[in-house]
N, C-alpha and C. Protein backbone atom coordinates (compact mmCIF):
# COMPACT_ATOMS: atom_id res chain seq x y z
N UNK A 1 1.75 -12.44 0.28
CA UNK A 1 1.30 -11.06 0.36
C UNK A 1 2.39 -10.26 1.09
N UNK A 2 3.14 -8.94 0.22
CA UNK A 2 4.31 -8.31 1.07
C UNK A 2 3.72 -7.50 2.21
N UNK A 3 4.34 -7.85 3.14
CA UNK A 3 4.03 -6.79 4.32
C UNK A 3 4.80 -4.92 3.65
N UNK A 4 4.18 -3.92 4.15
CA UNK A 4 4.76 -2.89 3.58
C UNK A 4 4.70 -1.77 4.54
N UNK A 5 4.35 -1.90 5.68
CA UNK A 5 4.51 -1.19 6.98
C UNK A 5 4.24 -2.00 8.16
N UNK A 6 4.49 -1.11 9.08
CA UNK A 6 4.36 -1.89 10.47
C UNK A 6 4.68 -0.84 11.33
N UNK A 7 3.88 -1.04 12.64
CA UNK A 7 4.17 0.18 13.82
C UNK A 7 4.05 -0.65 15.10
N UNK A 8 4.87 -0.42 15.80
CA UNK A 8 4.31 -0.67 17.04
C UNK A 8 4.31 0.24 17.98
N UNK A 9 3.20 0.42 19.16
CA UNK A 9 3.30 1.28 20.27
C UNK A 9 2.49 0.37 21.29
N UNK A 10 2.81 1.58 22.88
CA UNK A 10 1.86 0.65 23.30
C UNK A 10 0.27 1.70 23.73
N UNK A 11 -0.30 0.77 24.11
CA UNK A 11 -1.87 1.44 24.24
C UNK A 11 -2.24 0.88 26.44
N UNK A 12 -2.80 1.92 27.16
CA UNK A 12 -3.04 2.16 28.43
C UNK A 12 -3.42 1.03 28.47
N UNK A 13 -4.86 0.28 28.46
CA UNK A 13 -5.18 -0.72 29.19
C UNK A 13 -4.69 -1.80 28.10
N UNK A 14 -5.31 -3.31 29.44
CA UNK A 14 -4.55 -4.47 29.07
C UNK A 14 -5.43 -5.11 27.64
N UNK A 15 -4.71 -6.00 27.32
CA UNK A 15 -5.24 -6.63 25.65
C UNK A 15 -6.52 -6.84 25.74
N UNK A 16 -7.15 -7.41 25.96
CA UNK A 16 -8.29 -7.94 26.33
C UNK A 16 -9.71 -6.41 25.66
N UNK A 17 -8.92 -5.07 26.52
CA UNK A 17 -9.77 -4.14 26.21
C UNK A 17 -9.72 -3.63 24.96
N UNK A 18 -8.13 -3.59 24.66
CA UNK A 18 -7.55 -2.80 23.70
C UNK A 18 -8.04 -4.34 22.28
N UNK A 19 -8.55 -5.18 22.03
CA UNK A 19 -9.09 -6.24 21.39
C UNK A 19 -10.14 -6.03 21.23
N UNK A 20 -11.10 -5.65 22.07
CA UNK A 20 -12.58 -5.88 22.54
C UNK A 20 -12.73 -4.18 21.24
N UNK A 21 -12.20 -3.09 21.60
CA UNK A 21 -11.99 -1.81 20.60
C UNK A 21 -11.63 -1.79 19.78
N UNK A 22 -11.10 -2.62 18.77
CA UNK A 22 -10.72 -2.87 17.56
C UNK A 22 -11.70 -3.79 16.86
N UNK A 23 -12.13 -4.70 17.60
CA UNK A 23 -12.78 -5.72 17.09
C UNK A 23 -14.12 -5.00 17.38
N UNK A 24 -14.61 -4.16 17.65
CA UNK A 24 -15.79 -3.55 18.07
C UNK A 24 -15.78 -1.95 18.25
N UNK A 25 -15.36 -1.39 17.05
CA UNK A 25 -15.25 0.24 17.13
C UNK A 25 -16.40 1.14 17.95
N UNK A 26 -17.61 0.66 17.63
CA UNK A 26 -18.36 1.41 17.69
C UNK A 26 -19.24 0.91 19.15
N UNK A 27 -18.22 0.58 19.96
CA UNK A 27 -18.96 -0.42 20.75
C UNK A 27 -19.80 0.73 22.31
N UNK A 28 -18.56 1.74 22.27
CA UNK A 28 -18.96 3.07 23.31
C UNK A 28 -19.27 4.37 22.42
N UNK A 29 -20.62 4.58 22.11
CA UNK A 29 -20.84 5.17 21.42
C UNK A 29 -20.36 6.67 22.14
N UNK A 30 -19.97 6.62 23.23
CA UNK A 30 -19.71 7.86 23.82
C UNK A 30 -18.25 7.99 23.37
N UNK A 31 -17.41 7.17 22.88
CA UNK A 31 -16.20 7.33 22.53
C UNK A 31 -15.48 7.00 21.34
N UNK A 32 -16.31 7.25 19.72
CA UNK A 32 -15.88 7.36 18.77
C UNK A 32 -14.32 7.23 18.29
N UNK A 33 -13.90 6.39 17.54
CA UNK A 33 -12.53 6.28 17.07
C UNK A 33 -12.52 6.10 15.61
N UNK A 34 -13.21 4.96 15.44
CA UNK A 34 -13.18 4.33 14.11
C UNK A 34 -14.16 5.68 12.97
N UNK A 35 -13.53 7.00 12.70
CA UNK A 35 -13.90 8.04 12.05
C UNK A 35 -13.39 8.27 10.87
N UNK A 36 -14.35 7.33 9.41
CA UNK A 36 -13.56 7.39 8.27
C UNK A 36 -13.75 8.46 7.57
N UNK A 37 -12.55 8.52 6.66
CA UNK A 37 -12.81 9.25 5.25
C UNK A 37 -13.70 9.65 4.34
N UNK A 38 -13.78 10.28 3.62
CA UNK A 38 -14.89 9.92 2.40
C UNK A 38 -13.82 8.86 1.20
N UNK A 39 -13.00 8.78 1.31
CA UNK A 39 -12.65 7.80 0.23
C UNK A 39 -11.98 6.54 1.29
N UNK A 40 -12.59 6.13 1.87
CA UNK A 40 -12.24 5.23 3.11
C UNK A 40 -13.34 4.52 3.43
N UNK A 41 -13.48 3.06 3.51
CA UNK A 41 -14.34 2.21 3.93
C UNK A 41 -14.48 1.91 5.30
N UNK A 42 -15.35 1.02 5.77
CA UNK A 42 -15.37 0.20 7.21
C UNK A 42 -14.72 -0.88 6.84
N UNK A 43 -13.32 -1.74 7.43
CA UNK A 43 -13.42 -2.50 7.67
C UNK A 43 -14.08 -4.06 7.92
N UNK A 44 -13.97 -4.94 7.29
CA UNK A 44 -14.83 -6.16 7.85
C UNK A 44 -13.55 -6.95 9.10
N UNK A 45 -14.17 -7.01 9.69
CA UNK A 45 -13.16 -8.17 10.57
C UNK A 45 -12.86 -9.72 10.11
N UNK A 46 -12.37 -10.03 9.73
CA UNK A 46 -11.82 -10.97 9.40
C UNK A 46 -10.89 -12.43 10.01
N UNK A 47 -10.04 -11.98 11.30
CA UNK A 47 -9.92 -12.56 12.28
C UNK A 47 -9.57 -12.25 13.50
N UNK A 48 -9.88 -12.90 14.44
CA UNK A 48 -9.87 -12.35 15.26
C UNK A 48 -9.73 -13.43 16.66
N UNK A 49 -8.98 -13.29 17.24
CA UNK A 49 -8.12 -14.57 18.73
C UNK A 49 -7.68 -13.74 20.00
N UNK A 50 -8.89 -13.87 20.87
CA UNK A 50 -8.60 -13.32 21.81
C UNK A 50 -8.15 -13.29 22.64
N UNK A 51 -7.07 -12.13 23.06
CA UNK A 51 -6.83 -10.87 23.23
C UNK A 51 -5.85 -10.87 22.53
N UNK A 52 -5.31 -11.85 21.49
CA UNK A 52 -3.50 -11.51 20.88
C UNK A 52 -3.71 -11.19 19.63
N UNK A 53 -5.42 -11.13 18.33
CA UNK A 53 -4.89 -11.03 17.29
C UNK A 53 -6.49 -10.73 16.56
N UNK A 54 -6.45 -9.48 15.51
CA UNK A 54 -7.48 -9.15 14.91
C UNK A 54 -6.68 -8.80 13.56
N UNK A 55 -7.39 -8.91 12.49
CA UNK A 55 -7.15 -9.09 11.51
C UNK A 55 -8.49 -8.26 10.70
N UNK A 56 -8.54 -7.05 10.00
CA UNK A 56 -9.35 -6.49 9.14
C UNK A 56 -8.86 -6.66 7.51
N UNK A 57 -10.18 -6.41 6.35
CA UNK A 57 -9.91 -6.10 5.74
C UNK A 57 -9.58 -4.44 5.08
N UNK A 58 -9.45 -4.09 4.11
CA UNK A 58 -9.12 -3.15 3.79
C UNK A 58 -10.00 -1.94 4.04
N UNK A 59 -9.09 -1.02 4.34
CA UNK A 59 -10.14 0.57 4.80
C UNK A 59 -10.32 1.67 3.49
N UNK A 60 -9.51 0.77 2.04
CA UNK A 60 -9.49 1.54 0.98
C UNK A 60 -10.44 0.72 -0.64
N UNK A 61 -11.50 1.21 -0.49
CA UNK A 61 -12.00 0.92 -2.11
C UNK A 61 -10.88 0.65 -2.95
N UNK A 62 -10.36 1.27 -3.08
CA UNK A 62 -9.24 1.93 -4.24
C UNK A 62 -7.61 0.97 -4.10
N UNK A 63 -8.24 0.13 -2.74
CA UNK A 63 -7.02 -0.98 -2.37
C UNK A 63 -7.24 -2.18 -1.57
N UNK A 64 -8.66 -2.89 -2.51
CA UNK A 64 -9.21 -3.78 -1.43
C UNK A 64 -8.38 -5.19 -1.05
N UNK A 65 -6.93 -5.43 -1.97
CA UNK A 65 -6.47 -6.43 -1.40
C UNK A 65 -5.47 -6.41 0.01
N UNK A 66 -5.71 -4.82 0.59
CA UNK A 66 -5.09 -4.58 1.94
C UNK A 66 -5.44 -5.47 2.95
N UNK A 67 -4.62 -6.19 3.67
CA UNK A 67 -4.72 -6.80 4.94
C UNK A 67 -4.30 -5.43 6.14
N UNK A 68 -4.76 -5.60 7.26
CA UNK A 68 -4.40 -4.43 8.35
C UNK A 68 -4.46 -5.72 9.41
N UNK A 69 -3.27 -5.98 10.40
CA UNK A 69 -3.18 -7.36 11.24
C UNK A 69 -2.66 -6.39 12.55
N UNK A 70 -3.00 -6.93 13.57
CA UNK A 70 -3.05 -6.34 15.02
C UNK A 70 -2.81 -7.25 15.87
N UNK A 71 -1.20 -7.34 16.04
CA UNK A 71 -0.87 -8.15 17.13
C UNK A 71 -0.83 -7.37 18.79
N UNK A 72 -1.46 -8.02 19.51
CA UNK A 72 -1.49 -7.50 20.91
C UNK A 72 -0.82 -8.25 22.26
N UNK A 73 -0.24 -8.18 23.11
CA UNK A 73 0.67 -8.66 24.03
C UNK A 73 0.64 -7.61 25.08
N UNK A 74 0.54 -8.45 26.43
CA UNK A 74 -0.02 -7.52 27.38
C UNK A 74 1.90 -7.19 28.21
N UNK A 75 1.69 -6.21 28.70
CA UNK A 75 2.96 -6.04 29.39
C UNK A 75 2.75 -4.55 30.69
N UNK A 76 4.10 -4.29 30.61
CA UNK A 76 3.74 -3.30 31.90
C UNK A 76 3.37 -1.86 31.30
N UNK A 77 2.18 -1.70 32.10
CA UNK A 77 1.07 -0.38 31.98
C UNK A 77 0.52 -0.38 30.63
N UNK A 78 -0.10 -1.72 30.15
CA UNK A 78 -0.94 -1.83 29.18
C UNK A 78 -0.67 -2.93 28.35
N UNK A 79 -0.99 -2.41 26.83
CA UNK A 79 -0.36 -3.55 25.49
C UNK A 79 0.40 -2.97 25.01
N UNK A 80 1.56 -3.61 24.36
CA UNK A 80 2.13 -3.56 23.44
C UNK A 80 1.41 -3.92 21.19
N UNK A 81 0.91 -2.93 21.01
CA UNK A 81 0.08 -3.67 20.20
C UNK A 81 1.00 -2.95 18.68
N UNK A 82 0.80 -4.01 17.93
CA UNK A 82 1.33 -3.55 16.51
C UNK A 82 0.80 -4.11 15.98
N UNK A 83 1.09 -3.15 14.39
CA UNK A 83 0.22 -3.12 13.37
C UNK A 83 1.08 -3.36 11.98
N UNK A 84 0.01 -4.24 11.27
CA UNK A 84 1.00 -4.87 10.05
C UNK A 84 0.18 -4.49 9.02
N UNK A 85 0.73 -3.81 7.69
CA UNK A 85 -0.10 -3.45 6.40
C UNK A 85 0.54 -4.20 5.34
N UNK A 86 -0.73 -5.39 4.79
CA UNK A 86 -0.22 -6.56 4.02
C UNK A 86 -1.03 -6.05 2.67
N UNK A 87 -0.56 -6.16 1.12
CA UNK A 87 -1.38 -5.94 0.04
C UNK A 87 -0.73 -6.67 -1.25
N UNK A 88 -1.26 -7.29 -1.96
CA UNK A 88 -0.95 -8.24 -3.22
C UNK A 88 -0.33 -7.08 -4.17
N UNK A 89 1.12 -8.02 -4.25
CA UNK A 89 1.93 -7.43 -5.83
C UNK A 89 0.38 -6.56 -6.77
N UNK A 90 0.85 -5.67 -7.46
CA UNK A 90 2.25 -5.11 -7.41
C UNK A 90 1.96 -4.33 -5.96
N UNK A 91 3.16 -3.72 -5.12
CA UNK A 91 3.26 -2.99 -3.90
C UNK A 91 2.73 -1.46 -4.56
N UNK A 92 2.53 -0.75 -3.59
CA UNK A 92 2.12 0.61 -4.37
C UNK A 92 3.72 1.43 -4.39
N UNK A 93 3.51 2.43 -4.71
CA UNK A 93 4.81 3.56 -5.14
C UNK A 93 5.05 4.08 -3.27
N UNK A 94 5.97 4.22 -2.84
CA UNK A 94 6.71 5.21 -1.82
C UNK A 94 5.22 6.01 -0.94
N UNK A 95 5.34 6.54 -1.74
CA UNK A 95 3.76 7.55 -1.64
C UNK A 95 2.68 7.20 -1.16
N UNK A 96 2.00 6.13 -1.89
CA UNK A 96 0.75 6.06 -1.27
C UNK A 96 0.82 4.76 0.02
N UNK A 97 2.28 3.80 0.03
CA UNK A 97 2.63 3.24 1.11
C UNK A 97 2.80 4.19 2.52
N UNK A 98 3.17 5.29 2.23
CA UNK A 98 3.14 6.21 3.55
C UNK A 98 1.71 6.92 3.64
N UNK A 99 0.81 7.34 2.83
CA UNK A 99 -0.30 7.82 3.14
C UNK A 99 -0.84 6.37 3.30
N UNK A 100 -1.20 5.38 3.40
CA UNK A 100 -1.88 4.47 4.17
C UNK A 100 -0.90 3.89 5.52
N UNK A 101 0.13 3.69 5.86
CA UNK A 101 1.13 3.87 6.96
C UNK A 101 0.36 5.28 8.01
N UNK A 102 0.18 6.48 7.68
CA UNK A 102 -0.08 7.26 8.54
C UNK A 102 -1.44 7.24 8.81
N UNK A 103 -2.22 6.84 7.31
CA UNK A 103 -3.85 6.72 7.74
C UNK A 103 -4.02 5.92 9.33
N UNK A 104 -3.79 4.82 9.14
CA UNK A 104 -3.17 3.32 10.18
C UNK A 104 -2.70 3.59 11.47
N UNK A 105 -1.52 4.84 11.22
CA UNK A 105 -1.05 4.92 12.55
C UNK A 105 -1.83 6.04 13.35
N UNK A 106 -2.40 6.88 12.56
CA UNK A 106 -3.39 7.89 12.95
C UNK A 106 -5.02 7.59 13.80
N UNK A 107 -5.45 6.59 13.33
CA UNK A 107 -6.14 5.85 13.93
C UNK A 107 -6.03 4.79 15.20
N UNK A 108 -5.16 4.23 15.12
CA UNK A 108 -4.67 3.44 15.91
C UNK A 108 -3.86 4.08 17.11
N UNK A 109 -2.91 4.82 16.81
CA UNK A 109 -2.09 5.36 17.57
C UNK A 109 -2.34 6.84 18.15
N UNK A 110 -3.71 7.47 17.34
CA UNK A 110 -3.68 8.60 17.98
C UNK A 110 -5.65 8.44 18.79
N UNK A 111 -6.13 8.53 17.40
CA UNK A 111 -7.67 8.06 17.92
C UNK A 111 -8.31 7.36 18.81
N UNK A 112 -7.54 6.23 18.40
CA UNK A 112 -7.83 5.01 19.62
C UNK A 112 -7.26 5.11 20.60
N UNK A 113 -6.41 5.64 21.59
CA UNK A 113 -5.54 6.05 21.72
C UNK A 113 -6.24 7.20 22.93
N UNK A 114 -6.77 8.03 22.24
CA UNK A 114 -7.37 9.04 22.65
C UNK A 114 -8.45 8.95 23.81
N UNK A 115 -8.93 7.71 23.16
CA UNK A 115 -10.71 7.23 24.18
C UNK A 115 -9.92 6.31 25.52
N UNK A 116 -8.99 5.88 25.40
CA UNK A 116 -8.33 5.19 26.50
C UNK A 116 -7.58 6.34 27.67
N UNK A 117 -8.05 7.73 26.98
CA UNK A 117 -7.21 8.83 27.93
C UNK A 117 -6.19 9.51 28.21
N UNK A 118 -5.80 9.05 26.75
CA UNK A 118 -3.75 9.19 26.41
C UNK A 118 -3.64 9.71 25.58
């Protein structure tokens, strides 16, 4: 399966939390992240090793052989966490590899992101 993006940043608190919020969106209902689309699914979790590694399936009907993989590593003033977007030949066109790249990083990097206070 080709990998076809990847981001890394880091996120305020340590893995453990930043794991526990991925693997559990909806877990502070006072702090919403996981806010889909209308042409955008939920996620199933798929794997998940705690605090270094969650693994969803796809957030697109329209692209259910997407993998979304979340490596996490704790370091100074938080995680270092990145994100891998895996999907079965054929790859999509330029285009819709960057509109799911920003869907991904928009969520992750800004949303989630957000409820941690940053």
């Amino acid at each position: 399966m080709p990998e076809i993006a990847r981001r890394r940043r880091s996120q305020p608190p340590p893995p453990h939390v930043v794991h526990q919020a991925i693997i559990e969106p909806d877990r502070d209902p006072t702090r919403p992240w996981l806010i889909l689309r209308d042409d955008e699914q939920r996620p199933t979790l798929l794997d998940s090793v705690e605090p270094n590694l969650v693994v969803w399936s796809s957030l697109w009907p329209w692209r259910p052989d997407a993998l979304i993989r979340f490596d996490l590593t704790g370091g100074p003033g938080g995680t270092a966490l990145q994100w891998m977007l895996f999907v079965d030949d054929p790859v999509p066109d330029d285009e819709v590899v960057a509109h799911m790249r920003k869907r991904i990083d928009e969520l992750i990097n800004a949303d989630l992101r957000f409820t941690f206070g940053q």
